[in-house]
PDB file of N, CA and C in Angstrom:
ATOM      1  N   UNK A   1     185.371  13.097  64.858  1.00  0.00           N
ATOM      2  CA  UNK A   1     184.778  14.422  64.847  1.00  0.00           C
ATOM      3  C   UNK A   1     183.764  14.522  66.002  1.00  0.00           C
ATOM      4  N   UNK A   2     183.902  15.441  67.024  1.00  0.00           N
ATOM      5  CA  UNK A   2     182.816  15.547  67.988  1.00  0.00           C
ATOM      6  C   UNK A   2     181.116  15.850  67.159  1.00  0.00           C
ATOM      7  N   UNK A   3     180.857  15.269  68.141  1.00  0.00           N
ATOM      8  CA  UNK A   3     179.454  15.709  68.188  1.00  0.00           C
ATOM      9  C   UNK A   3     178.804  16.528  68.376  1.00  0.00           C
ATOM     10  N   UNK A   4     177.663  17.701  67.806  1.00  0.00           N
ATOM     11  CA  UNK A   4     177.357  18.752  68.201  1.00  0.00           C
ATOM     12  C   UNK A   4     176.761  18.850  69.167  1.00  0.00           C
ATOM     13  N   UNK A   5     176.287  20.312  69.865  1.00  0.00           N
ATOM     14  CA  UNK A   5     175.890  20.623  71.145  1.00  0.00           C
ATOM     15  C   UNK A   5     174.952  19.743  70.925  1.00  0.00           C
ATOM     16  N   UNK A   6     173.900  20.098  70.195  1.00  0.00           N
ATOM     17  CA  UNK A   6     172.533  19.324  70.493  1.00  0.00           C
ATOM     18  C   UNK A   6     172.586  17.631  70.441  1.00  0.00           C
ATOM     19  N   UNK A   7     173.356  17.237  69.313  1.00  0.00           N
ATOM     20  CA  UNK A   7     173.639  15.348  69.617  1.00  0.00           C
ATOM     21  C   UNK A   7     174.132  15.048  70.781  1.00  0.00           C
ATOM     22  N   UNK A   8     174.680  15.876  71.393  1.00  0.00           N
ATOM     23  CA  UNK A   8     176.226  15.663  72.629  1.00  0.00           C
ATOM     24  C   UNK A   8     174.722  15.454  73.696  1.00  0.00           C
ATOM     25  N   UNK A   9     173.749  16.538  73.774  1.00  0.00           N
ATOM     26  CA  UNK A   9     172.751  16.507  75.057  1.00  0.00           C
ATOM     27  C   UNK A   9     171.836  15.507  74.961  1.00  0.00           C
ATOM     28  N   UNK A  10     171.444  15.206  73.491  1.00  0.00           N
ATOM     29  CA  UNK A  10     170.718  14.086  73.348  1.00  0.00           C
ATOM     30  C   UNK A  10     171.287  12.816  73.765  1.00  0.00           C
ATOM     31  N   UNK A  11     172.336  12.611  73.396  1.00  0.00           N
ATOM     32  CA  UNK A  11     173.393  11.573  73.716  1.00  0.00           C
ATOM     33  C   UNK A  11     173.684  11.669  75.285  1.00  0.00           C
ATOM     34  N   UNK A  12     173.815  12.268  76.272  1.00  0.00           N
ATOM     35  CA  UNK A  12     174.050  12.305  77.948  1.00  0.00           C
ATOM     36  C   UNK A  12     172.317  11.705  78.230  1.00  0.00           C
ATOM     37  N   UNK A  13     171.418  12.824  77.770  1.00  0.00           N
ATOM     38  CA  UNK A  13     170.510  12.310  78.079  1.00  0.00           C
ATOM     39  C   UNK A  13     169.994  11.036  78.068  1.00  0.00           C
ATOM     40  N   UNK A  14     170.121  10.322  76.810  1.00  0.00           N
ATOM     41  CA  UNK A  14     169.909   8.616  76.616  1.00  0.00           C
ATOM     42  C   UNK A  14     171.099   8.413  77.938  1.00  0.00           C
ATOM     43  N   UNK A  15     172.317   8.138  78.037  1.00  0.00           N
ATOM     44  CA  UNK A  15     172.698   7.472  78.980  1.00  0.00           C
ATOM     45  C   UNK A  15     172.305   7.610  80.154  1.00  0.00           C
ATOM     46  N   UNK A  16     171.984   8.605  80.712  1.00  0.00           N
ATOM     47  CA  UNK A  16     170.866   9.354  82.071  1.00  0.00           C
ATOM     48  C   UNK A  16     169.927   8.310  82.011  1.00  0.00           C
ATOM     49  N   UNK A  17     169.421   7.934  81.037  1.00  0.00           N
ATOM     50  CA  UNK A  17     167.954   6.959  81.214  1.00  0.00           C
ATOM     51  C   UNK A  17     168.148   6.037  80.674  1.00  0.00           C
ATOM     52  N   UNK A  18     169.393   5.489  80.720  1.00  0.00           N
ATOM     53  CA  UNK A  18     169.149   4.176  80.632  1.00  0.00           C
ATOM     54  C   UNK A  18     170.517   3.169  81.126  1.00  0.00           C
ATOM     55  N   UNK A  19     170.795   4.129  81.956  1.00  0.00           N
ATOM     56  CA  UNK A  19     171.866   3.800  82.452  1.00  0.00           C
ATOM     57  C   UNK A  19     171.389   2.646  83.592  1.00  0.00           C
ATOM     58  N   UNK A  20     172.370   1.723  84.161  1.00  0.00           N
ATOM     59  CA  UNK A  20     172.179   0.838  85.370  1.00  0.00           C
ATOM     60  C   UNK A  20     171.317   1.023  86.581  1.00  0.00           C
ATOM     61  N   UNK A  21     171.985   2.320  86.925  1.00  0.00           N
ATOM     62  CA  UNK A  21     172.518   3.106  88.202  1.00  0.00           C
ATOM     63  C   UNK A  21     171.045   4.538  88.089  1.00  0.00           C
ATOM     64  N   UNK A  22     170.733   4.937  88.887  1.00  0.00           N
ATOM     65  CA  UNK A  22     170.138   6.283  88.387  1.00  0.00           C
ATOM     66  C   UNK A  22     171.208   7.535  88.623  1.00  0.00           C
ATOM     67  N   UNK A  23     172.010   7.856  89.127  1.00  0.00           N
ATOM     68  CA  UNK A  23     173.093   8.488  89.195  1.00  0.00           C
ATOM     69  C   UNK A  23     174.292   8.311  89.064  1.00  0.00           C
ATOM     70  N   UNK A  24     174.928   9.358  87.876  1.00  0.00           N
ATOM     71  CA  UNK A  24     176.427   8.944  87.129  1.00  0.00           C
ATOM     72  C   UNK A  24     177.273  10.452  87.820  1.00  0.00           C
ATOM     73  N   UNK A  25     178.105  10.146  87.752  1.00  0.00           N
ATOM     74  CA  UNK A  25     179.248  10.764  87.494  1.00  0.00           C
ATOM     75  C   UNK A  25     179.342  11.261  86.433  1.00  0.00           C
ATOM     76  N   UNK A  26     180.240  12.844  86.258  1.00  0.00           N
ATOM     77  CA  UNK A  26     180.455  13.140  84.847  1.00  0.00           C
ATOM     78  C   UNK A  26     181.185  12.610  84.277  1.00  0.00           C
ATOM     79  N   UNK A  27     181.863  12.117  84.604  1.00  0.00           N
ATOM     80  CA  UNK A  27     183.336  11.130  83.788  1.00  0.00           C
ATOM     81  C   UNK A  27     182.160   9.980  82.886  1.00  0.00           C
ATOM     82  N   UNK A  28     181.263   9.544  83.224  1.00  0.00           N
ATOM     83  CA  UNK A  28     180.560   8.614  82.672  1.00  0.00           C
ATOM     84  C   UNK A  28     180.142   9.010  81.364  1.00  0.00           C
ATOM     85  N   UNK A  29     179.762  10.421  81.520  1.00  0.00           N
ATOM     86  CA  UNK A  29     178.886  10.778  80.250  1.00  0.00           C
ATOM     87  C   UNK A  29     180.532  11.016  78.986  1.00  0.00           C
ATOM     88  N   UNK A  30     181.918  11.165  79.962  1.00  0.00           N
ATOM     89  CA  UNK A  30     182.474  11.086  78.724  1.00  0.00           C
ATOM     90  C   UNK A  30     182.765  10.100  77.188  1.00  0.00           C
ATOM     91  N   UNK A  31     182.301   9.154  77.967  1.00  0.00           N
ATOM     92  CA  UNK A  31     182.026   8.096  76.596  1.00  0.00           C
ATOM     93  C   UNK A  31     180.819   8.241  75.752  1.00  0.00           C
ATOM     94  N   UNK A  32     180.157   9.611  76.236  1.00  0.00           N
ATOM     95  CA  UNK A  32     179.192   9.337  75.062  1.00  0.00           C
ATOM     96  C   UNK A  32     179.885  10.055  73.746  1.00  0.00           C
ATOM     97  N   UNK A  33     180.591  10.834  73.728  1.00  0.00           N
ATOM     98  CA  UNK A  33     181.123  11.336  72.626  1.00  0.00           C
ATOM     99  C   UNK A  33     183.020  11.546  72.982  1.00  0.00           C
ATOM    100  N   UNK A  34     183.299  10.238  72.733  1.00  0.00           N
ATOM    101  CA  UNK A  34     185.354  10.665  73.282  1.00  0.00           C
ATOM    102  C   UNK A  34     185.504  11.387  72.078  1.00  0.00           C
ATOM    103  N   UNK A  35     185.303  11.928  71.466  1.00  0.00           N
ATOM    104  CA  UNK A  35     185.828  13.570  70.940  1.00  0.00           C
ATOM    105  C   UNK A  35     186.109  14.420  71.780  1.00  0.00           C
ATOM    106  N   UNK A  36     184.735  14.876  72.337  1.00  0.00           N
ATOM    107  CA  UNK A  36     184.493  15.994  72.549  1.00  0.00           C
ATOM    108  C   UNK A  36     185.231  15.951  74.154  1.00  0.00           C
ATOM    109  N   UNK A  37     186.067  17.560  74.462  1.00  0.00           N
ATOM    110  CA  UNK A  37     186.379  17.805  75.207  1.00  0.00           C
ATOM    111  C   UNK A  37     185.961  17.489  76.852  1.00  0.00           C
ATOM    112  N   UNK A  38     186.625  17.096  78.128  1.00  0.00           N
ATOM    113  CA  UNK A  38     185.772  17.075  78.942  1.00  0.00           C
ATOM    114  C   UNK A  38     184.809  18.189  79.403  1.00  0.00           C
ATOM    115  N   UNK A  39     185.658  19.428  79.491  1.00  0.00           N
ATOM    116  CA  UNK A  39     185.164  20.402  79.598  1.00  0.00           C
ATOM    117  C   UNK A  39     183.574  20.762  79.185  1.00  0.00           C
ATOM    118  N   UNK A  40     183.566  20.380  77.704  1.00  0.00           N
ATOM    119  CA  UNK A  40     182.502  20.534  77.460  1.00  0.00           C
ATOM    120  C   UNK A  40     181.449  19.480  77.315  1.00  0.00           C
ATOM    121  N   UNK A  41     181.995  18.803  77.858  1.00  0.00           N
ATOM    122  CA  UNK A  41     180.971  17.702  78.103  1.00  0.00           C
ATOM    123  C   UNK A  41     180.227  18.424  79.291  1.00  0.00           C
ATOM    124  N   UNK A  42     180.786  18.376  80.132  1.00  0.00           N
ATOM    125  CA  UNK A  42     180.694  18.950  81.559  1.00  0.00           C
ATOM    126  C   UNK A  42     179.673  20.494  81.588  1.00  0.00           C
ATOM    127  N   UNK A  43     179.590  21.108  80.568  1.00  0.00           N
ATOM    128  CA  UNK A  43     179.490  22.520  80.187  1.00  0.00           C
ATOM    129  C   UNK A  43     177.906  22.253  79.730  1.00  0.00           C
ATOM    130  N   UNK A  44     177.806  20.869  79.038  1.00  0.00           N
ATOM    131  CA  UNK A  44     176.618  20.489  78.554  1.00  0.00           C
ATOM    132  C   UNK A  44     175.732  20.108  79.426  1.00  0.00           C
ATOM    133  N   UNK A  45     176.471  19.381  80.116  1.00  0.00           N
ATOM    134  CA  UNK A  45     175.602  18.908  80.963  1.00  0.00           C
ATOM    135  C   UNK A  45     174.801  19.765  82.211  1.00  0.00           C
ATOM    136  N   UNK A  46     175.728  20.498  82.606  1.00  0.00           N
ATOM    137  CA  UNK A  46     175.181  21.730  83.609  1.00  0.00           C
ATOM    138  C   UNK A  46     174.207  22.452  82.392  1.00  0.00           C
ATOM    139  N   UNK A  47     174.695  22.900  81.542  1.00  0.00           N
ATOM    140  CA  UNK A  47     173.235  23.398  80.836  1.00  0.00           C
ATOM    141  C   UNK A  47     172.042  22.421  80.762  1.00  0.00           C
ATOM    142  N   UNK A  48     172.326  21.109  80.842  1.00  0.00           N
ATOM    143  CA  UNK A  48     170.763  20.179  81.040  1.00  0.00           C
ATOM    144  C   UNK A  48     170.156  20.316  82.310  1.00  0.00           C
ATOM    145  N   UNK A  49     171.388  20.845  83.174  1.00  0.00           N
ATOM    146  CA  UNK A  49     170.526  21.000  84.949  1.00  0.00           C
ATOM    147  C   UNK A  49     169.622  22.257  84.690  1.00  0.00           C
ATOM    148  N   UNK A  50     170.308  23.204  84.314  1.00  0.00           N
ATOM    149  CA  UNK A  50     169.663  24.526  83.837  1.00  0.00           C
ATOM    150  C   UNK A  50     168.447  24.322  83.143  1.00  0.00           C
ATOM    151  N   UNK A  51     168.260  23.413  82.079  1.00  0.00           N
ATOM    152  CA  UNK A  51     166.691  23.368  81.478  1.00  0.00           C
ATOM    153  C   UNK A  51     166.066  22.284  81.711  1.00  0.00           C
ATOM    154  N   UNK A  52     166.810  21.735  83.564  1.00  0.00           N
ATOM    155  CA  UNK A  52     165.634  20.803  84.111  1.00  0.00           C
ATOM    156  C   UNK A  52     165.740  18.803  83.123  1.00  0.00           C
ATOM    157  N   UNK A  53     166.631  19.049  81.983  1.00  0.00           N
ATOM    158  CA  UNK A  53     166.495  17.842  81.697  1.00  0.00           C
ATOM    159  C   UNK A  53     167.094  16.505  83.034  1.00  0.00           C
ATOM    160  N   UNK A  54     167.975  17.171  83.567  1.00  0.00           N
ATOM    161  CA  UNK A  54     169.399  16.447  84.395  1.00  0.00           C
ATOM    162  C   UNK A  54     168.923  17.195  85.835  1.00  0.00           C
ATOM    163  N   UNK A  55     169.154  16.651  87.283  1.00  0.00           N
ATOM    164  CA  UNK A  55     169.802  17.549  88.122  1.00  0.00           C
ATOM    165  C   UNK A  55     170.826  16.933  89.146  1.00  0.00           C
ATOM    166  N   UNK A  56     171.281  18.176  90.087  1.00  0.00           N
ATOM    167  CA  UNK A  56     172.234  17.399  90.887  1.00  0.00           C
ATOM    168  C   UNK A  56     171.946  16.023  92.034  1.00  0.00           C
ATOM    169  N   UNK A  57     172.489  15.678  91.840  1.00  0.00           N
ATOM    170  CA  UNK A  57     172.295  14.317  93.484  1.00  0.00           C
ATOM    171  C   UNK A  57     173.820  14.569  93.864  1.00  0.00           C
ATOM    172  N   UNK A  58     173.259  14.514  95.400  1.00  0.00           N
ATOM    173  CA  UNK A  58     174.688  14.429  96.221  1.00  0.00           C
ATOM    174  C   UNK A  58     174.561  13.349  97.213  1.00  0.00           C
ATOM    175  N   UNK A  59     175.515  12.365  97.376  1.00  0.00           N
ATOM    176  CA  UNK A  59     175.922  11.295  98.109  1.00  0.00           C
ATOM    177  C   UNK A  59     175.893  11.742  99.319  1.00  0.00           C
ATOM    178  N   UNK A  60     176.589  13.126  99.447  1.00  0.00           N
ATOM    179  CA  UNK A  60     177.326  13.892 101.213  1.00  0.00           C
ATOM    180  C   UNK A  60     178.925  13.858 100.634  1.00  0.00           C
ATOM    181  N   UNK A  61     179.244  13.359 100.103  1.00  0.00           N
ATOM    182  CA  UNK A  61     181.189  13.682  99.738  1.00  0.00           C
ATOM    183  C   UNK A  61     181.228  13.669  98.119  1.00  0.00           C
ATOM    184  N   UNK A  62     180.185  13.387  97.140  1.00  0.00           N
ATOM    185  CA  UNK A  62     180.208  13.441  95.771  1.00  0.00           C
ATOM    186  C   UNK A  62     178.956  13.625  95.084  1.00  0.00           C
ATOM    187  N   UNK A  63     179.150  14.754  94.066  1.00  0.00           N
ATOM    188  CA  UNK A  63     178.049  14.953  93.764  1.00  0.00           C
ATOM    189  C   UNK A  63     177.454  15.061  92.069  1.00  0.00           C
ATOM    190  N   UNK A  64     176.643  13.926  92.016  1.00  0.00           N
ATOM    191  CA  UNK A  64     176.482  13.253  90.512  1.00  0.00           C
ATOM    192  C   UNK A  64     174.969  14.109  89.917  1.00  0.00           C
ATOM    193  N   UNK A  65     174.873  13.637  88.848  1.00  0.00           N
ATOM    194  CA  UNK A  65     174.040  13.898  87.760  1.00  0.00           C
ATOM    195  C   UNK A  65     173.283  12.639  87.868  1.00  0.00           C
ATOM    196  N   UNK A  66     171.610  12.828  87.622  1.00  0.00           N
ATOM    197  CA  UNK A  66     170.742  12.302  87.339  1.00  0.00           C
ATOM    198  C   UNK A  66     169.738  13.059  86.804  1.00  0.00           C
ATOM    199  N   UNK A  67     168.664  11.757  86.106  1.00  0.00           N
ATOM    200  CA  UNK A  67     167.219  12.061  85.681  1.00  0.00           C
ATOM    201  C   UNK A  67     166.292  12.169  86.906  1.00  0.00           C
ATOM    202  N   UNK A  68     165.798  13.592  86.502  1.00  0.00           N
ATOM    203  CA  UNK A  68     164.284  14.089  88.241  1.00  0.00           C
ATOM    204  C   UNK A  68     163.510  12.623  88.055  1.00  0.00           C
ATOM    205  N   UNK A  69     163.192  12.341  86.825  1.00  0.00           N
ATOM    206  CA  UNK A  69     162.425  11.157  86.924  1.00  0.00           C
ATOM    207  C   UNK A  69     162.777  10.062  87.772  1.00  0.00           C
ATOM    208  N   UNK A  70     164.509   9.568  87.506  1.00  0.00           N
ATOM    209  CA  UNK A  70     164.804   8.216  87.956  1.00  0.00           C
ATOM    210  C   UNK A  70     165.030   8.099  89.398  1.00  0.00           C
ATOM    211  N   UNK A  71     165.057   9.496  89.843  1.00  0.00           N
ATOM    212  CA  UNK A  71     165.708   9.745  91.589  1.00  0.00           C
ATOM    213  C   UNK A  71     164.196   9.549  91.938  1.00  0.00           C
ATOM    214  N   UNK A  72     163.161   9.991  91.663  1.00  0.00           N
ATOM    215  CA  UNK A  72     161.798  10.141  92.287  1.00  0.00           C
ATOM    216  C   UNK A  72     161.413   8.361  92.293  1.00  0.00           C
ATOM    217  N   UNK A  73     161.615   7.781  91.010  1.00  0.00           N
ATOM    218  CA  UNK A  73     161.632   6.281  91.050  1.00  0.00           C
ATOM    219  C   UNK A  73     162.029   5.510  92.040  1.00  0.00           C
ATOM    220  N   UNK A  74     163.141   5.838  92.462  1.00  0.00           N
ATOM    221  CA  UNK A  74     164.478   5.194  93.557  1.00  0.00           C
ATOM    222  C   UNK A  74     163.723   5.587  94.280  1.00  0.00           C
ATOM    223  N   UNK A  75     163.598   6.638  94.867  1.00  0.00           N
ATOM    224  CA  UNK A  75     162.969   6.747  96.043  1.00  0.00           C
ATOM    225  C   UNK A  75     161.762   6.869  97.040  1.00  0.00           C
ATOM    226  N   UNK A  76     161.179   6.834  95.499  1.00  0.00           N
ATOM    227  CA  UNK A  76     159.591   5.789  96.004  1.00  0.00           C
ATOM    228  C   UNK A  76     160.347   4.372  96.177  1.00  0.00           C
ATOM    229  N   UNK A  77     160.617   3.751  95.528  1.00  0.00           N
ATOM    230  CA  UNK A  77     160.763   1.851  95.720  1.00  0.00           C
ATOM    231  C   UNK A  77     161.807   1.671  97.131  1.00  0.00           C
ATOM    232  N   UNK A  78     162.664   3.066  97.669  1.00  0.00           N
ATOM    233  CA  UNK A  78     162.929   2.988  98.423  1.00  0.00           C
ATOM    234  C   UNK A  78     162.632   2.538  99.970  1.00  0.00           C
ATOM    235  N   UNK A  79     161.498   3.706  99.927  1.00  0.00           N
ATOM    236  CA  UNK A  79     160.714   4.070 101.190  1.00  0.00           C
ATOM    237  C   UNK A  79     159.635   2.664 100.740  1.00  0.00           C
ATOM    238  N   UNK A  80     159.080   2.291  99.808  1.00  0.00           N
ATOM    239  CA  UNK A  80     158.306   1.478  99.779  1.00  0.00           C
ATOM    240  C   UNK A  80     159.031  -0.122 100.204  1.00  0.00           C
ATOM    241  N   UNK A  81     160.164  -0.055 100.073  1.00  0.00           N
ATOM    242  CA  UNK A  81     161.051  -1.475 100.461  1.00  0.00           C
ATOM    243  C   UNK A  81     161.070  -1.046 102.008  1.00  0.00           C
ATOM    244  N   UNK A  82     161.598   0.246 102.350  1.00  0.00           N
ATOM    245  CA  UNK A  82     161.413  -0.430 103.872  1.00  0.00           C
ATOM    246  C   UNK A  82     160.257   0.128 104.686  1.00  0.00           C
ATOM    247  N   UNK A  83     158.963   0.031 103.909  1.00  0.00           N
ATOM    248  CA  UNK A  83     158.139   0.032 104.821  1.00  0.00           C
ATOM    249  C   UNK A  83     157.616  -1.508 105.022  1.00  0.00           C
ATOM    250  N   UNK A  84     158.018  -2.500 104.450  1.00  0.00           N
ATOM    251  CA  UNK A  84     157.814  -3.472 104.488  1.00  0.00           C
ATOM    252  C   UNK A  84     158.269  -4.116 105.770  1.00  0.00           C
TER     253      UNK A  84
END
């Protein structure tokens, strides 16, 4: 039985933060609930960009989902690795 809207966002969100990586792919978040449609996985998740939980990152040829928090992380330790 899928998961409802609100478990489904709670559920992307935990994998968003605590994932490996700070940026996933949507295909990733489909294991948080293999019920539920991709579509609306996908549907959910753009509504988390919309209320700021999630936003986009783009590589330059692909363009993933992350936490504002974990990209700002990365890229402080970034710039701070090569100012070294």
């Amino acid at each position: 039985m899928p998961l409802s809207k609100e478990e489904l966002k709670l559920a992307i969100i935990e994998k968003a933060t605590k994932a490996p990586k700070p940026q996933l792919y949507i295909k990733d978040f489909y294991k948080c609930d293999p019920d539920t449609k991709p579509r609306a996985i996908k549907n959910v998740a753009n509504e988390l960009v919309r209320e700021g939980e999630l936003m986009f990152w783009s590589s330059g040829s692909t363009t993933m989902y992350a936490r504002p928090d974990r990209i700002k992380n990365e890229e402080t330790r970034d710039a701070a690795e090569e100012a070294k």
